[in-house]
Every structure is written in structure tokens, then in C-alpha cells.
Protein backbone atom coordinates (compact mmCIF):
# COMPACT_ATOMS: atom_id res chain seq x y z
CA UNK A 1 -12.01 21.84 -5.43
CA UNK A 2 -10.89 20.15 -9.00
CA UNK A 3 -10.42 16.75 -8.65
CA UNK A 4 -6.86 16.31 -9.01
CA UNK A 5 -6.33 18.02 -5.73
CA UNK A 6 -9.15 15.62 -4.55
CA UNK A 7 -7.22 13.05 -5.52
CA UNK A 8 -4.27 13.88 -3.81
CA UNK A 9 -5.81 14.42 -1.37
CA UNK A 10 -7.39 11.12 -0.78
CA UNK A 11 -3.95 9.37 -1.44
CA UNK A 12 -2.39 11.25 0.60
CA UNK A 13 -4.72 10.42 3.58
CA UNK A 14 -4.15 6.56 2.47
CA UNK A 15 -0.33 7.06 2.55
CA UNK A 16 -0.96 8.84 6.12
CA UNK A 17 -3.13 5.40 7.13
CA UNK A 18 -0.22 3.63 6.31
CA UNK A 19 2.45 4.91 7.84
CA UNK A 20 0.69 5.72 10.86
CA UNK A 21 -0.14 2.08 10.65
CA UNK A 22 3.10 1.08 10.41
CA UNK A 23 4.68 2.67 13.17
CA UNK A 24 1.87 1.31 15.57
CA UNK A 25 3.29 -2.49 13.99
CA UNK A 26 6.83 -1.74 14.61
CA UNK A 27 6.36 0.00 18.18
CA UNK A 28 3.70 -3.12 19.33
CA UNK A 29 6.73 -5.29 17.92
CA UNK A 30 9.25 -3.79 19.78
CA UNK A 31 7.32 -4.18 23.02
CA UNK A 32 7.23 -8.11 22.12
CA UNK A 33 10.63 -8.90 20.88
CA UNK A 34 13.86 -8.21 20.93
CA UNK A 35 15.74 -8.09 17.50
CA UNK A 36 18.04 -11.50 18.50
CA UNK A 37 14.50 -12.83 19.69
CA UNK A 38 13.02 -12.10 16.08
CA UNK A 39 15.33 -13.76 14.52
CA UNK A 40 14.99 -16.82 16.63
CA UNK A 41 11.27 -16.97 15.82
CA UNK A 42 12.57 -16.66 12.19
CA UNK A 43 14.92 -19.58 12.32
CA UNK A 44 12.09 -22.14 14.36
CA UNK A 45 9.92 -22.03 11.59
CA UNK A 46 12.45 -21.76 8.90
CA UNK A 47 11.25 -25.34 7.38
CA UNK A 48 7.79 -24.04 6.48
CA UNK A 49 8.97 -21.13 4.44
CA UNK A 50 9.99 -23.17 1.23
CA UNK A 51 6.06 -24.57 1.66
CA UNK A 52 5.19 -21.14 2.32
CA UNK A 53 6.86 -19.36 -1.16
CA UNK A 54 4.91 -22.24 -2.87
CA UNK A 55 1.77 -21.93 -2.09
CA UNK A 56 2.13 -17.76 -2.72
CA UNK A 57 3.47 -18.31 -6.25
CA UNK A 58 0.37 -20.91 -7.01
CA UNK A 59 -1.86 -18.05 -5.70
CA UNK A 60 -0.45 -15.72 -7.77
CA UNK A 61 0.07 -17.65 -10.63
CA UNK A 62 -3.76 -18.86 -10.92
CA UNK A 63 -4.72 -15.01 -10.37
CA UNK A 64 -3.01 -14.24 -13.56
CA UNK A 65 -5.07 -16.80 -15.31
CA UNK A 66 -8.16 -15.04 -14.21
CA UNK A 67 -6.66 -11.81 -15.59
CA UNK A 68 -5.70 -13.69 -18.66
CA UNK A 69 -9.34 -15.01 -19.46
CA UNK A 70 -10.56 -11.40 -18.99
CA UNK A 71 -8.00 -10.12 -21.21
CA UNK A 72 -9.14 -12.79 -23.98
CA UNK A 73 -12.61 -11.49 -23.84
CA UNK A 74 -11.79 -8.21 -25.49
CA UNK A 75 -8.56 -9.35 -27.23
CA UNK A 76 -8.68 -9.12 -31.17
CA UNK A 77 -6.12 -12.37 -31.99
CA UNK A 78 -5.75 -15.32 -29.37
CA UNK A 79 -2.66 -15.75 -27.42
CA UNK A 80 -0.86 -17.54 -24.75
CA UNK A 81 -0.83 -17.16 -20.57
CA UNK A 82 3.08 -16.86 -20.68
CA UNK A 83 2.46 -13.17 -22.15
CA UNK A 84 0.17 -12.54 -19.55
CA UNK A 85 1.97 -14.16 -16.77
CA UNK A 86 4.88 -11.70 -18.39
CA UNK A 87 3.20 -8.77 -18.37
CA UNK A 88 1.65 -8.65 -15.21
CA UNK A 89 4.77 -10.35 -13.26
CA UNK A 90 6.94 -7.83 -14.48
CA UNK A 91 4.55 -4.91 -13.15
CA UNK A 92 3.13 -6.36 -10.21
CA UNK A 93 6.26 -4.82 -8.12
CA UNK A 94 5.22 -1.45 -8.91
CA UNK A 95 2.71 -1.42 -6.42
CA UNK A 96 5.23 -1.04 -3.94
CA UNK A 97 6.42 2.64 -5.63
CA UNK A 98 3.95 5.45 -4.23
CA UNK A 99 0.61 5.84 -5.29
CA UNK A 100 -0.42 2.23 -5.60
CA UNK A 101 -1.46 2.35 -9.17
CA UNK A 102 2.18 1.62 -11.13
CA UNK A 103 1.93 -1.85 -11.70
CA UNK A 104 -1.74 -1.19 -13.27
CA UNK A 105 -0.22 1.48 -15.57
CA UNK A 106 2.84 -0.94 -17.05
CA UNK A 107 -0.14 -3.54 -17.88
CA UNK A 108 -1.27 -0.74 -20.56
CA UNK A 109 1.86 -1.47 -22.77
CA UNK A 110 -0.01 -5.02 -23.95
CA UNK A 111 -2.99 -3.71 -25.21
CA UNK A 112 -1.44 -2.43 -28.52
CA UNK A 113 0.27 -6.22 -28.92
CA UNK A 114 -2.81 -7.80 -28.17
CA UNK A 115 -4.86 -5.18 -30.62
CA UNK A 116 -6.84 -3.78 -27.31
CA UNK A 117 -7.82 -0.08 -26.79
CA UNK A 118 -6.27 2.05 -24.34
CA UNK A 119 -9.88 2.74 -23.08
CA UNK A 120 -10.61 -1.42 -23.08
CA UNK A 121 -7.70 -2.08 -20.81
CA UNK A 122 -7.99 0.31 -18.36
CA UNK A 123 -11.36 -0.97 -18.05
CA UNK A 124 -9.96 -4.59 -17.66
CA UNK A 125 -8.08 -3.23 -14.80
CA UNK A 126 -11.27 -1.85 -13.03
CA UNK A 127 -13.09 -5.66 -13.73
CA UNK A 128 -9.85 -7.09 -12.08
CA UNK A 129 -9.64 -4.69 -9.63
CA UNK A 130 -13.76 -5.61 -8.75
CA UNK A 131 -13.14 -9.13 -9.31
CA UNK A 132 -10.32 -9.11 -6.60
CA UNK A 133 -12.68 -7.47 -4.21
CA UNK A 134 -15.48 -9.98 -4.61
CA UNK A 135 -13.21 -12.85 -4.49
CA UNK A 136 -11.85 -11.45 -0.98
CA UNK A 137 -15.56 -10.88 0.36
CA UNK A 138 -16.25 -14.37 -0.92
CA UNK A 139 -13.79 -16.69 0.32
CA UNK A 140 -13.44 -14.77 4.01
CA UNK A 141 -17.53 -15.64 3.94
CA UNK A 142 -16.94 -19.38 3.17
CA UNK A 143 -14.33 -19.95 5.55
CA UNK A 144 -16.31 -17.86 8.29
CA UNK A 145 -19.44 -19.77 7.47
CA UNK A 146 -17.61 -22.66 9.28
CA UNK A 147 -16.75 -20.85 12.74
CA UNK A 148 -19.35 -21.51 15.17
CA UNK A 149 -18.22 -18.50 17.84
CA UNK A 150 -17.95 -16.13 15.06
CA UNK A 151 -21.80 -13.97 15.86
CA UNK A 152 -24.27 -14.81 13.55
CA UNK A 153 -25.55 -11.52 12.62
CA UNK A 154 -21.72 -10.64 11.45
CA UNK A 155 -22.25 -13.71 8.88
CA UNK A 156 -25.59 -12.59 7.76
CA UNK A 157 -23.11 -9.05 6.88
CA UNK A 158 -21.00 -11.54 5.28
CA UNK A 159 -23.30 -13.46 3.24
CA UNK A 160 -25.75 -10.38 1.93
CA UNK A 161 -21.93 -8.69 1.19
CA UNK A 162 -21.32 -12.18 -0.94
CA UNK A 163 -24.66 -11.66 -2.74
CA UNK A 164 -24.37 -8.05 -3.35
CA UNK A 165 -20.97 -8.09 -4.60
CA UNK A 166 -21.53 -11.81 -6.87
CA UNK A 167 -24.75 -9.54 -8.85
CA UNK A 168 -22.34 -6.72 -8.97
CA UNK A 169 -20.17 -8.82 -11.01
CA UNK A 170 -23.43 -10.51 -12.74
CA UNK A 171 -24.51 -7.25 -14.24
CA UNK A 172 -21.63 -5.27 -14.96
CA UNK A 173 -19.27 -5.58 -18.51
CA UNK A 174 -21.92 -7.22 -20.39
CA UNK A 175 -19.08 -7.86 -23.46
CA UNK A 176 -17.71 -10.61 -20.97
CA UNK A 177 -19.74 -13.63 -21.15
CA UNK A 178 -21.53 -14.92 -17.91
CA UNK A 179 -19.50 -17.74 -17.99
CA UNK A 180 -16.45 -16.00 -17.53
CA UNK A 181 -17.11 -14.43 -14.85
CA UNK A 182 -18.16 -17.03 -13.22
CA UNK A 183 -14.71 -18.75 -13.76
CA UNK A 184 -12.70 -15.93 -13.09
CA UNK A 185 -14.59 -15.35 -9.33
CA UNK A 186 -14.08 -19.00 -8.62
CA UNK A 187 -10.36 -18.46 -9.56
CA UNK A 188 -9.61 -15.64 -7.86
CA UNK A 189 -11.79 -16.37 -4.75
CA UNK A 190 -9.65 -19.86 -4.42
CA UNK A 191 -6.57 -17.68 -5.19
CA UNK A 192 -7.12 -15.03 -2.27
CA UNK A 193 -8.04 -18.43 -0.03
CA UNK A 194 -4.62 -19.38 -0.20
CA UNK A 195 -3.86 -16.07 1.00
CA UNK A 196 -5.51 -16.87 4.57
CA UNK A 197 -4.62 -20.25 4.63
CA UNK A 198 -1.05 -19.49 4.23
CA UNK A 199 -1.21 -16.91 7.34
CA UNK A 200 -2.84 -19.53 9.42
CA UNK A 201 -0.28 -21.82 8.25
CA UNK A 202 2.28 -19.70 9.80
CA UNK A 203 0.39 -19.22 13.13
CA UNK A 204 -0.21 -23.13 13.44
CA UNK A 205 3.79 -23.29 12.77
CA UNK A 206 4.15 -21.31 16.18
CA UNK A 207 1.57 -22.69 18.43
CA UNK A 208 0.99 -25.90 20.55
CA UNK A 209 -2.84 -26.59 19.53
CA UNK A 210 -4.96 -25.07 16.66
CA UNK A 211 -8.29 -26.02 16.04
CA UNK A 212 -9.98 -26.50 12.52
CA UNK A 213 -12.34 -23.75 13.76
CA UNK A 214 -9.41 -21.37 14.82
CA UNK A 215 -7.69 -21.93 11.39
CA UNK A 216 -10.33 -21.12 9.32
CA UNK A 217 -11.32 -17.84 11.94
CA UNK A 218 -7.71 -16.72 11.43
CA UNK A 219 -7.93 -17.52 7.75
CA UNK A 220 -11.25 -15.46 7.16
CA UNK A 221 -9.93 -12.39 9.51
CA UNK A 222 -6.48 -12.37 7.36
CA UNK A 223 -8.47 -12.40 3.93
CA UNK A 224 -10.69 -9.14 5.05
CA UNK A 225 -7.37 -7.36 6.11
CA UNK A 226 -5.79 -8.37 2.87
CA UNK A 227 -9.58 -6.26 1.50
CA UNK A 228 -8.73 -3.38 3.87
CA UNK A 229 -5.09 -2.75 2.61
CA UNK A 230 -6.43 -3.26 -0.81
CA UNK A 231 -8.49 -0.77 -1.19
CA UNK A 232 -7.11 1.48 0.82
CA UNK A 233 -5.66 4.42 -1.45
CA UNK A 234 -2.16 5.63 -1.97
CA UNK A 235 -0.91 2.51 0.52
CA UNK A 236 1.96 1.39 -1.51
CA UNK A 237 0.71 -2.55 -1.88
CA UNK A 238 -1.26 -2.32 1.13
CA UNK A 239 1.88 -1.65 3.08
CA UNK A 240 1.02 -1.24 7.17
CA UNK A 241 -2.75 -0.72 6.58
CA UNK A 242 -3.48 -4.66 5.74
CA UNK A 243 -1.31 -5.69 8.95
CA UNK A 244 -3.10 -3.20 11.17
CA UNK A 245 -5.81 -4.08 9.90
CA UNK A 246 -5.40 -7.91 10.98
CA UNK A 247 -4.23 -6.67 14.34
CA UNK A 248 -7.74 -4.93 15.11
CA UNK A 249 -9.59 -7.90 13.63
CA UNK A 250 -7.91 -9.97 15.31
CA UNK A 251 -8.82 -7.93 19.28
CA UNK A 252 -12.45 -7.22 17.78
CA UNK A 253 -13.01 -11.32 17.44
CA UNK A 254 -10.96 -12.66 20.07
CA UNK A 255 -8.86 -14.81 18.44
CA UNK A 256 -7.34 -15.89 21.38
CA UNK A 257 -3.75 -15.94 19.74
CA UNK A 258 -0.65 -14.12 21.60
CA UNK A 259 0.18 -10.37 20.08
CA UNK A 260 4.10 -11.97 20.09
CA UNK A 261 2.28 -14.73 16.90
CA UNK A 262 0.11 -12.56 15.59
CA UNK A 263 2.55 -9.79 15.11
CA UNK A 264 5.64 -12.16 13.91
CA UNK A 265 2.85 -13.96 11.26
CA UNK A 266 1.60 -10.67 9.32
CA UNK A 267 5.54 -9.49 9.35
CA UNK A 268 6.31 -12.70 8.08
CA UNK A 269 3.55 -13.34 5.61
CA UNK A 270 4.33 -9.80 4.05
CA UNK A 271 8.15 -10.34 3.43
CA UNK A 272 7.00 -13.65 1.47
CA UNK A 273 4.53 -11.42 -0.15
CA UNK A 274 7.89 -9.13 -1.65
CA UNK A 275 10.13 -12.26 -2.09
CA UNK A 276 7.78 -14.12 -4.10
CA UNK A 277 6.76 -10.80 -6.42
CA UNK A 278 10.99 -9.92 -6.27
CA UNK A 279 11.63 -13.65 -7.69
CA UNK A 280 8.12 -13.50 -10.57
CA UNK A 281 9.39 -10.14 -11.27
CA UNK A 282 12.72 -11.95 -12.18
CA UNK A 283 11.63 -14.72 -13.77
CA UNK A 284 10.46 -12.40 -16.49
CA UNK A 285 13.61 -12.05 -17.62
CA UNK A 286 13.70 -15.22 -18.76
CA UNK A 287 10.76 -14.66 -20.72
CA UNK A 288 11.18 -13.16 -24.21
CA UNK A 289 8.05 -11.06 -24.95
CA UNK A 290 9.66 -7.75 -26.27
């Protein structure tokens, strides 16, 4: 078997994840609401979405940076963040097309302006690609550190994942100092936080009582979803696998939260998700790098 028909192969098995994924969503949502219901939901917690947008666009915009200080490693002049916030704003709603690659592809068109190989960006995109998956394994470790009915030997997973995936970073692209590593993980692992927190945000905005414990539990489960859908091949952006995901992470650790939340949060959290790449995508346009 060549591997091109490997390959579409395995992205079509991620696209099949995902849509089965998604119908399970929108039938468990169906069973839970009622579309004049939804909308209601949407309307009582209307005065945290403005909170909500800003805290996504702050955890995008300090992932850029850490894409930015990677880029300046193999860049041959210096230059700015706005042509990095540019480039990768104005691709990062590609990942929505098929395939789940795009947005990586239109980030190839800066290398010539910024005097980098073909070759040397893709492999920037790999390192940011790794980067984003330590970060997630990270910061759902932290937070989960701090849950005290969260079993101990499923930390202990957590932790030796942490350490595993921190000398994975360590010892790969030696032409990027140590140092720079270090500062991108710490970036992107605080960027990906925000991630969970704002999910758990959203949950707190629908329930009476939420413990500090609770918060960070739903926090930590959110960030590993956001990991599943991530890696998960041919999933346009994730789409259907990362809130599936959440849904089975949530039964397998009792979270103790009604499906009605639950289900109404990761719908909720992923149409803030599109809104806030829809308005950085248009903000480019503003931005004159061509």
C-alpha cells in the first residue's frame, strides 16, 4: 500500500471520527433542549461572552508569539510580531476546510520574505505542532495536580506524560536554543490554560455552586479534549471529535455537571472558537504585509 493511499486513508477515518462524533453531539442535544430553549440558555449568559471573546483572542494572540520566537530562530533578517500575527491570523481559518492541514500550508508563503527554506518552515510547523501538544499535556497536569478526587495513579500518567513530552522538546531541533524552548512551552502551556479556564468559565456562568476543585477538574478535562481533537487527523479544526471527546471525559471522571451544561458549554465554547478566528482573520485586512 503506497502511502498516499495510507494517508487517505487515515484522514479519512479522522473525518469519519468526526462526523460520527458530531451527530452523537447534536442527537444528545436534541434530547436536552429544545431549539427556543437553546436560545434561552444563549441569552442568560449573554454578559459573559464579551469576557469570553477576550480572553480567546489573548490566548491566541500570545500563541502567535511563541510561533514568532520559533520563527526568529531560523530567520535570516529580524522582524516584527505584526507579520507573524498576519500571517498566521490570516491562515488559521483554513483549518476549518477538509484535511486539517490548510492553514499550515498558507504559513509557507513567509518563508521566502523572511529568507527561510521551504524545508526550515515546514519543520517550524512540526516544532509548533509538538510544542502545542506538550503545552496541552502540561497545563491539563498542573491544573489536575490540584484536584484531590481526581485518582492518583491517573496523575502519576499525567506527570511521567509532562516529563516525557518536556525532554521531547529538550532534545529535539538543536538549532533552537534551550532557552527558547523553554519560553515558547511556558507560552503556549499558559495559552492552552486559558483554553480550559474559559470552558469552566462558561459552566460556572450556568450553575448555582462551583468549587475551586471542580473548576480546575473541568478545566484540565477540557484541555485533554482540546489534545484529542488536535491530533486527531483529517477533523477539520478538531470539529466534533474535541467535544466528544469532553463528553466521555467528562462520564469517565464524574464531573458531576448536568449533560443539559456540559453539552450547551462545548457548543458554546466552539462558536467563540470560529468568531474569534472569523474576526483575527479580518483584522488582517487591516494589516499591510503584501
Amino acid at each position: 500500500m503506497d502511502k498516499k493511499r495510507v494517508k487517505n486513508l487515515i484522514y479519512a477515518f479522522g473525518k469519519g471520527i468526526g462526523f460520527i462524533a458530531l451527530i452523537y453531539i447534536l442527537y444528545k442535544l436534541s434530547q436536552e433542549y429544545t431549539l427556543n430553549e437553546f436560545l434561552a440558555k444563549f441569552k442568560s449568559i449573554k454578559g459573559f461572552l464579551i469576557p469570553l471573546i477576550i480572553i480567546n483572542l489573548l490566548s491566541s494572540i500570545i500563541g502567535i508569539y511563541a510561533w514568532h520566537l520559533m520563527l526568529l530562530e531560523y530567520a535570516k533578517k529580524s522582524f516584527n510580531y505584526i507579520s507573524s500575527y498576519y500571517y498566521f491570523a490570516k491562515t488559521e481559518i483554513s483549518k476549518y476546510l477538509p484535511g486539517n492541514i490548510f492553514h499550515f500550508v498558507g504559513r509557507q508563503a513567509l518563508a521566502s520574505k523572511l529568507n527561510i527554506s521551504q524545508v526550515d518552515m515546514a519543520k517550524i510547523s512540526l516544532l509548533f505542532t509538538i510544542s502545542l501538544m506538550v503545552a496541552t499535556i502540561i497545563s491539563s497536569t498542573i491544573l489536575a495536580i490540584f484536584v484531590s478526587n481526581i485518582a492518583m495513579y491517573l496523575k502519576l500518567l499525567m506527570v511521567l506524560a509532562s516529563i516525557v513530552a518536556l525532554l521531547l522538546i529538550y532534545f529535539s531541533y538543536p538549532i533552537i536554543s534551550k532557552k527558547t524552548k523553554a519560553k515558547t512551552t511556558a507560552i503556549l502551556t499558559f495559552s492552552i490554560s486559558l483554553q480550559g479556564i474559559m470552558l469552566a468559565l462558561i459552566v460556572y456562568a450556568q450553575v448555582d455552586t462551583l468549587n475551586l476543585e471542580q473548576f480546575l477538574k473541568i478545566a484540565s478535562a477540557y484541555i485533554i479534549s482540546w489534545l484529542i481533537g488536535f491530533i486527531t487527523p483529517g477533523a477539520s479544526g478538531g470539529l466534533g471529535v474535541r467535544e466528544g471527546a469532553f463528553l466521555a471525559i467528562a462520564n469517565f471522571i464524574h464531573l458531576n455537571i448536568s449533560n443539559e451544561v456540559i453539552l450547551f458549554s462545548i457548543l458554546l465554547i466552539r462558536l467563540i472558537n470560529i468568531l474569534v478566528d472569523i474576526l483575527m482573520f479580518i483584522s488582517t485586512l487591516l494589516i499591510n504585509q503584501e
